[in-house]
N, C-alpha and C. Protein backbone atom coordinates (compact mmCIF):
# COMPACT_ATOMS: atom_id res chain seq x y z
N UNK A 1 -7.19 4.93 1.07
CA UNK A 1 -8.33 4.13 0.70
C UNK A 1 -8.81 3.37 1.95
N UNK A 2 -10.02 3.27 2.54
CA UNK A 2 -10.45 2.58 3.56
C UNK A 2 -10.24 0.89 3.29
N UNK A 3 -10.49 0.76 2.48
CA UNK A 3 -10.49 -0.60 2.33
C UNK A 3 -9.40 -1.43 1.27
N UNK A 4 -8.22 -0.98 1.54
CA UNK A 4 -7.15 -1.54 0.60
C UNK A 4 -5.87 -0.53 0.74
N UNK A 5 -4.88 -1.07 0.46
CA UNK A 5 -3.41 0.36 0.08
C UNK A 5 -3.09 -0.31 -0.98
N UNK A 6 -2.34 0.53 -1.35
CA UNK A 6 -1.41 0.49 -2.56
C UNK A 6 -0.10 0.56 -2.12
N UNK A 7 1.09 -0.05 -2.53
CA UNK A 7 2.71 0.66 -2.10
C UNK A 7 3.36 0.51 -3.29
N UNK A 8 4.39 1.24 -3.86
CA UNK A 8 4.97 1.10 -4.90
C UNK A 8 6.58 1.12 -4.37
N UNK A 9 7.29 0.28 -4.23
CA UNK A 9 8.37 -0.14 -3.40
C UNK A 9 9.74 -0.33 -4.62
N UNK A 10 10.97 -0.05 -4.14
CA UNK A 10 12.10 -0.14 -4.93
C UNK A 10 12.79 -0.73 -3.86
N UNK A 11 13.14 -2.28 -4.52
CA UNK A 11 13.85 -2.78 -3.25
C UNK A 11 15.36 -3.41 -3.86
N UNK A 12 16.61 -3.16 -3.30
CA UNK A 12 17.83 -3.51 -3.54
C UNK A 12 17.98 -5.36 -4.02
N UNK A 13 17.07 -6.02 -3.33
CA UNK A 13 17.19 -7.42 -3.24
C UNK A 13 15.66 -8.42 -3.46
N UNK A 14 15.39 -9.07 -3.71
CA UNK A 14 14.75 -9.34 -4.13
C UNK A 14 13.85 -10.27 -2.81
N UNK A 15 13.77 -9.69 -1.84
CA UNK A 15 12.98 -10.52 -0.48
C UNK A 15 11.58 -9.68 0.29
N UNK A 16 10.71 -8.72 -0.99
CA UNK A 16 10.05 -8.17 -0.60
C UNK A 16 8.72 -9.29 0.11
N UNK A 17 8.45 -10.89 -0.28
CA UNK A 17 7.97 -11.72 -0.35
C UNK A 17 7.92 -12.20 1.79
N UNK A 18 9.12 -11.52 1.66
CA UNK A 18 9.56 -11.84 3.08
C UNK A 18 9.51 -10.43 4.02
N UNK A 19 9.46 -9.32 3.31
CA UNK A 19 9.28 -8.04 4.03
C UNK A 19 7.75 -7.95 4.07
N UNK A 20 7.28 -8.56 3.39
CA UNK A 20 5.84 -7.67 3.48
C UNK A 20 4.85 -8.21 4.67
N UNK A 21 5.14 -9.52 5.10
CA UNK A 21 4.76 -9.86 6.32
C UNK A 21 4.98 -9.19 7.88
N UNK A 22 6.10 -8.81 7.59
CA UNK A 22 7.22 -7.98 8.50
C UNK A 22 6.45 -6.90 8.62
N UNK A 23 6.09 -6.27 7.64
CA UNK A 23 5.52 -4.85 7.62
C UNK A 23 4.40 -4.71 8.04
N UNK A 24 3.09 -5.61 7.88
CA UNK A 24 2.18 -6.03 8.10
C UNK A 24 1.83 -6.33 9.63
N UNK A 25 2.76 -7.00 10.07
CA UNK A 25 2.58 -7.40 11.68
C UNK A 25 2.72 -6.03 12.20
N UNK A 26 4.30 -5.50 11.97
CA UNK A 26 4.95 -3.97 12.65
C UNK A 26 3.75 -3.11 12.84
N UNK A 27 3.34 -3.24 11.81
CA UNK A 27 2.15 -2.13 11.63
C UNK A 27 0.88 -1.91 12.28
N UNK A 28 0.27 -3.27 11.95
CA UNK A 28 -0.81 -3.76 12.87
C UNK A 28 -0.53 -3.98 14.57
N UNK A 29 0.51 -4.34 15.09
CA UNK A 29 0.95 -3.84 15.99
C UNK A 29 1.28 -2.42 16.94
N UNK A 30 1.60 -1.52 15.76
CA UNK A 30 1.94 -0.26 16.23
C UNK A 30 0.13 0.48 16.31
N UNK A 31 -0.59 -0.13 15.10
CA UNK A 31 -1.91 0.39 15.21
C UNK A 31 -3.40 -0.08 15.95
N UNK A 32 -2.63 -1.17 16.78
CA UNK A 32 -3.50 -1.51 17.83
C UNK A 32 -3.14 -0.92 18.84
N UNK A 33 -2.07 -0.85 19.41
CA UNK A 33 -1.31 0.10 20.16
C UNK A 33 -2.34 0.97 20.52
N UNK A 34 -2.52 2.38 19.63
CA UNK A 34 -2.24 3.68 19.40
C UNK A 34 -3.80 3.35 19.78
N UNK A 35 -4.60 2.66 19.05
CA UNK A 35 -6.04 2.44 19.25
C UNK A 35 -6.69 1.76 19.81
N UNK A 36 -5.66 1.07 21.09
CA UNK A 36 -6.26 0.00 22.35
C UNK A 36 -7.21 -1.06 21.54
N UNK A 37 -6.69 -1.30 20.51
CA UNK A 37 -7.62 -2.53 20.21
C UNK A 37 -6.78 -3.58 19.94
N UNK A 38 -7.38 -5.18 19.60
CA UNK A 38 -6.91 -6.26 18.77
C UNK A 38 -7.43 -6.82 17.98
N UNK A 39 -5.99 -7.56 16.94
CA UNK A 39 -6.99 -8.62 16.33
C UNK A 39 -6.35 -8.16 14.70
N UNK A 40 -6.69 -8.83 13.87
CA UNK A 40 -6.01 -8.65 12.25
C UNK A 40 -6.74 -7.17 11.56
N UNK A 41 -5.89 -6.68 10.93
CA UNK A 41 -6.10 -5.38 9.78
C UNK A 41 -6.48 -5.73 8.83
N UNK A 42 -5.78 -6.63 8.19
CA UNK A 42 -5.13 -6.96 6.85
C UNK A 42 -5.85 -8.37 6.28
N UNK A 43 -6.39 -8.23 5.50
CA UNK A 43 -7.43 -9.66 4.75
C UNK A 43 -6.20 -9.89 3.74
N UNK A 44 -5.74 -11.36 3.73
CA UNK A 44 -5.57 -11.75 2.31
C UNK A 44 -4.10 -11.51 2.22
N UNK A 45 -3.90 -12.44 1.09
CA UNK A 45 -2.13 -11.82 0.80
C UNK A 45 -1.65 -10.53 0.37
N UNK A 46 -0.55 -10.25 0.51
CA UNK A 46 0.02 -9.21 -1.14
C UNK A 46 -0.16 -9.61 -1.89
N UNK A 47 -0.31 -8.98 -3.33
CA UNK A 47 0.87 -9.27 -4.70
C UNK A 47 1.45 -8.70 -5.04
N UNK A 48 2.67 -9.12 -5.40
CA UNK A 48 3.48 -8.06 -6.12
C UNK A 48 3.93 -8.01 -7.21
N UNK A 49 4.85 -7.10 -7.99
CA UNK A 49 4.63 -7.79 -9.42
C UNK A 49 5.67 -6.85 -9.32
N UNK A 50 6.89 -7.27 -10.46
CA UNK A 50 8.23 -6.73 -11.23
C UNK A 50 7.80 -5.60 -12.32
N UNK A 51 7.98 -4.26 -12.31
CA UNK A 51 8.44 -3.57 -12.85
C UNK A 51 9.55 -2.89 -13.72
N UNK A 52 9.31 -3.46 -14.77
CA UNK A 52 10.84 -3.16 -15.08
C UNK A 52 10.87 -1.79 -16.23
N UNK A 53 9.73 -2.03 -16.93
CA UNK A 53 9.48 -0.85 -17.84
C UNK A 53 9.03 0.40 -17.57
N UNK A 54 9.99 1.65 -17.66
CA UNK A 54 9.80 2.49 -17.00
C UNK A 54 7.83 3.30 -17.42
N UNK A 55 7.99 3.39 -18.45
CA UNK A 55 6.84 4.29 -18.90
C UNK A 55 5.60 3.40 -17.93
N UNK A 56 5.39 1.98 -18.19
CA UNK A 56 4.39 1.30 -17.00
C UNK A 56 4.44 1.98 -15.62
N UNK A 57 5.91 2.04 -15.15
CA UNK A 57 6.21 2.41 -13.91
C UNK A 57 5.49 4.09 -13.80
N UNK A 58 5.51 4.50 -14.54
CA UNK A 58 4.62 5.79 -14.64
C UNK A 58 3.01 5.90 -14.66
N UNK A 59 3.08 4.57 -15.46
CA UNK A 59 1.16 4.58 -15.09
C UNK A 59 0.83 3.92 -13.94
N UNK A 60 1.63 3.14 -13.51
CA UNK A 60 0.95 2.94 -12.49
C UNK A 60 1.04 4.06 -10.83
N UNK A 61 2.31 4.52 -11.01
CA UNK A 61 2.02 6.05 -9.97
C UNK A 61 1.01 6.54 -10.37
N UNK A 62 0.47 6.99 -11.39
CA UNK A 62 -0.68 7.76 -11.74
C UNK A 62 -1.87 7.35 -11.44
N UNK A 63 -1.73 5.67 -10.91
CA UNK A 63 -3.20 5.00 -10.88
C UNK A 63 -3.03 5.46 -9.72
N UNK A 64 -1.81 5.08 -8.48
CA UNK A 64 -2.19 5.02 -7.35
C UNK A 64 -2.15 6.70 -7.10
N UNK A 65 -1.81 7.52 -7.50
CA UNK A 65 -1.98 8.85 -6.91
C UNK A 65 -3.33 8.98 -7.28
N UNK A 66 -3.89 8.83 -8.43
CA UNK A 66 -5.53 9.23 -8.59
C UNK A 66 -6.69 8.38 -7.99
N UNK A 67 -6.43 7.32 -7.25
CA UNK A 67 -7.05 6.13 -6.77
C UNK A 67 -8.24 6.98 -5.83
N UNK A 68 -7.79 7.93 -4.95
CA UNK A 68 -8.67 8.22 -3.80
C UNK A 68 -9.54 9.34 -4.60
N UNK A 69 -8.84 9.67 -6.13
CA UNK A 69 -10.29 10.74 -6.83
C UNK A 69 -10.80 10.05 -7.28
N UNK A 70 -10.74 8.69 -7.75
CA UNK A 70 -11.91 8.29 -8.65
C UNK A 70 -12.76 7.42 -7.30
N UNK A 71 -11.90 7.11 -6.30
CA UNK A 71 -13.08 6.97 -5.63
C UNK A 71 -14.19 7.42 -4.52
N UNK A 72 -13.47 9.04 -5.09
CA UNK A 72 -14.72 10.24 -4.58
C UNK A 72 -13.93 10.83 -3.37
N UNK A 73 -13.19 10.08 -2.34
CA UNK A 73 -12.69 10.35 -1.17
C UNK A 73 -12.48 11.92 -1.58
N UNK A 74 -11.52 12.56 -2.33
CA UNK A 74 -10.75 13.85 -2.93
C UNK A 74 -11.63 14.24 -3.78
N UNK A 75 -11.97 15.69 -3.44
CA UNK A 75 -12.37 16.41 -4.54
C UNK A 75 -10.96 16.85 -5.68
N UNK A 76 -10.09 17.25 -4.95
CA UNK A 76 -8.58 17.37 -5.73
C UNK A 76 -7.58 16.45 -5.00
N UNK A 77 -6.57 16.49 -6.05
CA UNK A 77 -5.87 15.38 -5.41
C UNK A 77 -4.59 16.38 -4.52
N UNK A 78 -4.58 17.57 -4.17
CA UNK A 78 -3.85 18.42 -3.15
C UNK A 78 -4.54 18.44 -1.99
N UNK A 79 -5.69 17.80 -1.78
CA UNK A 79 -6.40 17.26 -0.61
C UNK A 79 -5.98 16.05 0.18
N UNK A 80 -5.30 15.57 -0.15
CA UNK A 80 -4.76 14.03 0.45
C UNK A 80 -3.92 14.64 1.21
């Protein structure tokens, strides 16, 4: 998606609150790098939210795998 991600994360401990900053810098770092540029990627916080019910845990893979067809990017989703 150009303008947003999605991640659907399984984490052992409960400090994703504290990883996701981590990930965020790493990243934006590695992708200024690569693209001689600077300066922020990323608008705004995370959220994240507890999953515990599996069948939810299923719709929401389904949102994020179909995300880039409904918003036209993919004609099929074996195009990604």
């Amino acid at each position: 998606m150009p303008n947003h991600h999605h991640l659907v994360l399984r984490t052992l401990r409960p400090n994703l609150s504290r990883a996701m900053p981590w990930l965020g810098v790493a990243y934006t770092n590695w992708f200024n790098a690569r693209h001689d540029r600077s300066g922020h990627l990323f608008q705004g916080r995370f959220r994240g939210f507890v999953i515990e019910d599996e069948s939810y845990l299923r719709q929401l893979l389904l949102y994020v795998h179909r995300n880039p067809l409904r918003a036209g990017l993919v004609e099929r989703l074996c195009e990604l």
